[in-house]
C-alpha atoms as a PDB file:
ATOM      1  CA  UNK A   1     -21.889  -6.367  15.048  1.00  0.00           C
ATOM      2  CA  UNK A   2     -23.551  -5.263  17.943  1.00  0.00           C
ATOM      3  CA  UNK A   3     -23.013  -8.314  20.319  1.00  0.00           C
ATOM      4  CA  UNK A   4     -19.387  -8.947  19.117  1.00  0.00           C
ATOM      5  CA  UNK A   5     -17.429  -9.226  22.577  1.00  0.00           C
ATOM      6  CA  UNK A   6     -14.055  -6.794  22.657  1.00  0.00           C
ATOM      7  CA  UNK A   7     -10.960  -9.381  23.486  1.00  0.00           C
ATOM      8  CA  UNK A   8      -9.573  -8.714  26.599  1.00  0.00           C
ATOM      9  CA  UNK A   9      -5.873  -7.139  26.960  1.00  0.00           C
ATOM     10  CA  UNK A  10      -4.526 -10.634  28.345  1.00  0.00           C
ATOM     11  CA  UNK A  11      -6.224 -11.716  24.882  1.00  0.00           C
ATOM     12  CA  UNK A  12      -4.641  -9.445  22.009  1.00  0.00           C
ATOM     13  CA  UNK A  13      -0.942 -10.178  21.195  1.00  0.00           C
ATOM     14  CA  UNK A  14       2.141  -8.288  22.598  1.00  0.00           C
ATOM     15  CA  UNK A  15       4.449  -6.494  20.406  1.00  0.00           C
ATOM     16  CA  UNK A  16       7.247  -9.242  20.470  1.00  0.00           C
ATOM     17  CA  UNK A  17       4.618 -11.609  19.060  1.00  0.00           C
ATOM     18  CA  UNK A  18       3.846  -8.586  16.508  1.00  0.00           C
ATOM     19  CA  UNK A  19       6.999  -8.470  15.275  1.00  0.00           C
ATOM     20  CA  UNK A  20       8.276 -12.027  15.235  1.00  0.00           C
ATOM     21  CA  UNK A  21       5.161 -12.683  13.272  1.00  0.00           C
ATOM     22  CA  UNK A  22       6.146 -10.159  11.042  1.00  0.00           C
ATOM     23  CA  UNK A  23       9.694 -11.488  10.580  1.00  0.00           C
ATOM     24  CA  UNK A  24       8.521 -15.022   9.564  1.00  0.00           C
ATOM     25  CA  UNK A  25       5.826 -13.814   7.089  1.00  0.00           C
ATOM     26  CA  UNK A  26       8.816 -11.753   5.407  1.00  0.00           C
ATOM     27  CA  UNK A  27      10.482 -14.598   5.583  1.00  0.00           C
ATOM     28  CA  UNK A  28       7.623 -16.712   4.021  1.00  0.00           C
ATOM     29  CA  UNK A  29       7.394 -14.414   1.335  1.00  0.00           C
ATOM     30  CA  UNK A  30      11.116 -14.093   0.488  1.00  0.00           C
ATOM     31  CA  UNK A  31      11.285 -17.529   0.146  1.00  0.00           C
ATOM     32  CA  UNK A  32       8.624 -18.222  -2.049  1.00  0.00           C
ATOM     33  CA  UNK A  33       9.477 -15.179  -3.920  1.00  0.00           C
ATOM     34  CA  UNK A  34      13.379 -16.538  -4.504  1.00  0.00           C
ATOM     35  CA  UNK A  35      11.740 -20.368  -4.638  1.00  0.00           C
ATOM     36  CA  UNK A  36       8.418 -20.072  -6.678  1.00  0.00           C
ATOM     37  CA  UNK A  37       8.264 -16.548  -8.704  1.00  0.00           C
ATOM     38  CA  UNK A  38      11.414 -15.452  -9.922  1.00  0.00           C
ATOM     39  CA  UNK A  39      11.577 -19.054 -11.507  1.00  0.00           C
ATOM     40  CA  UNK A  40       8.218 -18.957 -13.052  1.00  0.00           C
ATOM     41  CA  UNK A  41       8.369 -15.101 -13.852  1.00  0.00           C
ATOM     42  CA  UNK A  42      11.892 -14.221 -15.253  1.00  0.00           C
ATOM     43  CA  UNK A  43      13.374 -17.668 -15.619  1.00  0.00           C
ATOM     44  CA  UNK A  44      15.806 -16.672 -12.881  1.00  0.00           C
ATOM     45  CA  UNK A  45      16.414 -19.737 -10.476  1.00  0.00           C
ATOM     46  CA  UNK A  46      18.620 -19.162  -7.515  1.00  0.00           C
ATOM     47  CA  UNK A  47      18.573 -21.506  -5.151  1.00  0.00           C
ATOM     48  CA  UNK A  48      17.444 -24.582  -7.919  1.00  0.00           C
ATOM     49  CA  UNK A  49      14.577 -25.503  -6.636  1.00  0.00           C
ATOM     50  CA  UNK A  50      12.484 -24.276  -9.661  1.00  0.00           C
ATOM     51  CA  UNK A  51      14.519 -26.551 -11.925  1.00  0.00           C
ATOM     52  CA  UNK A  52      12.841 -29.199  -9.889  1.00  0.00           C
ATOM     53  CA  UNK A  53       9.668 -27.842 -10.282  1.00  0.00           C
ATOM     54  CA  UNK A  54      10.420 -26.782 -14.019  1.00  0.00           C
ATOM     55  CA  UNK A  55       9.484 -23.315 -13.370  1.00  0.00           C
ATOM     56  CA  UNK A  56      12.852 -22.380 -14.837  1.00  0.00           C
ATOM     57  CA  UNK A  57      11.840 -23.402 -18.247  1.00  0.00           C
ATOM     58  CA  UNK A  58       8.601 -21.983 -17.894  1.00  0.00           C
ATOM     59  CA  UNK A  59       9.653 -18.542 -17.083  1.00  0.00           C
ATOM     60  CA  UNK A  60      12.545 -18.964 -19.772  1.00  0.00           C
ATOM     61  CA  UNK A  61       9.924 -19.200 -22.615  1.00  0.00           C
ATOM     62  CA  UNK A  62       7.881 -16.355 -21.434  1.00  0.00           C
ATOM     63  CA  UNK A  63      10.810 -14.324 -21.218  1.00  0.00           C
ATOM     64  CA  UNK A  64      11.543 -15.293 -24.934  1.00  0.00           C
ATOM     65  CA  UNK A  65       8.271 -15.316 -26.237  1.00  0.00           C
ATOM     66  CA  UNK A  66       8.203 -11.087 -24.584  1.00  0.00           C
ATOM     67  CA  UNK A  67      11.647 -10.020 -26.558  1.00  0.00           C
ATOM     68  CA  UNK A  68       9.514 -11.812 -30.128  1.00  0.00           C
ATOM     69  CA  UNK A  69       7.820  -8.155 -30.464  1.00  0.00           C
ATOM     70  CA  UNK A  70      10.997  -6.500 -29.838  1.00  0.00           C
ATOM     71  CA  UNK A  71      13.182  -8.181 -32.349  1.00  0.00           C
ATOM     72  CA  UNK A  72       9.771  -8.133 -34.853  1.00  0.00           C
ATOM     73  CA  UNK A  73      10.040  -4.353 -34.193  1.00  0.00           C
ATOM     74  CA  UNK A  74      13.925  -4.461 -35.118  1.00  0.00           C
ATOM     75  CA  UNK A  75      13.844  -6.228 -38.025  1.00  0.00           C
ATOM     76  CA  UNK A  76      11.147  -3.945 -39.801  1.00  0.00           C
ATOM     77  CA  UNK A  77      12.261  -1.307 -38.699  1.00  0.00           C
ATOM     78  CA  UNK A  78      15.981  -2.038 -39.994  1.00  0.00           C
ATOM     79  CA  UNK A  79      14.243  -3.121 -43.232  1.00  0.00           C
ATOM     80  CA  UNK A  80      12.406   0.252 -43.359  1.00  0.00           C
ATOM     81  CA  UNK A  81      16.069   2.055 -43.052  1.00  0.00           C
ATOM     82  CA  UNK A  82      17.620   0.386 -46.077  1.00  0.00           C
ATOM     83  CA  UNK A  83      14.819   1.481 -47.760  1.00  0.00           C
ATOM     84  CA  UNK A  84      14.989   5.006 -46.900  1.00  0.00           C
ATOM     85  CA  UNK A  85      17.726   5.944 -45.398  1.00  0.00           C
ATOM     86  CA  UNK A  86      16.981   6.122 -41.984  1.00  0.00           C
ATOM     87  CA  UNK A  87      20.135   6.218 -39.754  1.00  0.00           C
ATOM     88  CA  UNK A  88      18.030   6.377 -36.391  1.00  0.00           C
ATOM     89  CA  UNK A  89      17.417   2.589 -35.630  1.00  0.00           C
ATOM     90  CA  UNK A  90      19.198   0.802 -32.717  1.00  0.00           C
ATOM     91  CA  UNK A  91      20.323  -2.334 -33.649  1.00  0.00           C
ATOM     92  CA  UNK A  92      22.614  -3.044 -30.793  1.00  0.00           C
ATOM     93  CA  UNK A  93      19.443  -2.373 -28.301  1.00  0.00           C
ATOM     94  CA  UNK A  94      16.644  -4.479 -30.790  1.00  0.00           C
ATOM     95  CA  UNK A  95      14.533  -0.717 -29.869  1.00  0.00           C
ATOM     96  CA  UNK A  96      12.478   0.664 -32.805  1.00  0.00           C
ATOM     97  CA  UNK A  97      12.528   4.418 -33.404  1.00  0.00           C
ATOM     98  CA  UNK A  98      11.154   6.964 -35.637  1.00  0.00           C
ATOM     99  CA  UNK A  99      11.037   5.060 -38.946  1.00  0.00           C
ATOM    100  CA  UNK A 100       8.833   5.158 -41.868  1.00  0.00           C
ATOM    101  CA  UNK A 101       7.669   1.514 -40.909  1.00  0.00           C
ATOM    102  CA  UNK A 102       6.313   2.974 -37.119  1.00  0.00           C
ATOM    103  CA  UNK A 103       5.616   6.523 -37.885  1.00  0.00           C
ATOM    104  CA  UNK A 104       5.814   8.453 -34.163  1.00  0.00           C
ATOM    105  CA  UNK A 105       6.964   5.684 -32.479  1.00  0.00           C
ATOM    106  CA  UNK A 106       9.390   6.725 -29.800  1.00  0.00           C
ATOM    107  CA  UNK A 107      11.851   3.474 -28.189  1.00  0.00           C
ATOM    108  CA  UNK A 108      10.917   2.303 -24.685  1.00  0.00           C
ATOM    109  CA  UNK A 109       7.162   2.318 -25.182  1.00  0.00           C
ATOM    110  CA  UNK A 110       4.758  -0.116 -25.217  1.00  0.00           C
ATOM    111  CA  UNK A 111       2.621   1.366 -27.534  1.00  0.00           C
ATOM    112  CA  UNK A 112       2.593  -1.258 -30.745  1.00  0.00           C
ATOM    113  CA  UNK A 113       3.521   0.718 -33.780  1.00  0.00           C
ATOM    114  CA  UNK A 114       0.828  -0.950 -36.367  1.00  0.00           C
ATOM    115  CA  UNK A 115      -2.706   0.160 -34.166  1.00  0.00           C
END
C-alpha cells in the first residue's frame, strides 16, 4: 500500500456527517431488528409486519420446539419422584433438579442430564 494517496481534509467527512450516519444505521438496525428478528427469533411481532412475512409462525415453532427438552425434562423427572420420593422437582417452573432420573443435575443449565 505504498502508492495509496491520503484523502485530503476537504475529502474525509465532518463530524455532523459522522453522527447523522450513525443515527440512521441505528435506525436501520432497530428497524430490522423490531421488523425482521424478533419475528423470526422469539415469535414476537410488534409492529405486524412479520405476520406478513410469516416470520411470526416461524419463530413461534422454534420457540416451542426449545421448551420440548424442558417439559421432556419435567415429566421424567416428576415420574422419577413418584417413584422415590423426591420432593425437589419444580413443576410450576417445567425445571429438572436433583432426581434419581438426572443424577447432579442442577435447574437452569444446559447441560442434558442423559450424556
Amino acid at each position: 500500500m505504498h502508492n495509496a494517496n491520503i484523502p485530503t481534509h476537504v475529502e474525509l467527512p465532518s463530524s455532523r456527517q459522522l453522527v447523522r450516519s450513525t443515527f440512521i444505521a441505528l435506525a436501520a438496525a432497530g428497524a430490522i431488528l423490531v421488523g425482521v428478528v424478533l419475528p423470526a427469533e422469539y415469535g414476537v411481532d410488534p409492529t405486524g409486519a412479520g405476520e406478513m412475512l410469516d416470520l411470526t409462525e416461524m419463530g413461534r415453532i422454534k420457540m416451542q420446539l426449545a421448551a420440548e427438552p424442558d417439559a421432556d425434562r419435567a415429566a421424567a423427572c416428576c415420574g422419577a419422584r413418584r417413584r422415590s420420593g423426591c420432593r425437589s422437582c419444580d413443576r410450576r417452573s417445567g425445571r429438572a433438579c436433583g432426581c434419581p432420573a438426572f443424577g447432579p443435575y442442577y435447574a437452569g443449565s444446559r447441560r442434558r442430564p442423559f450424556g
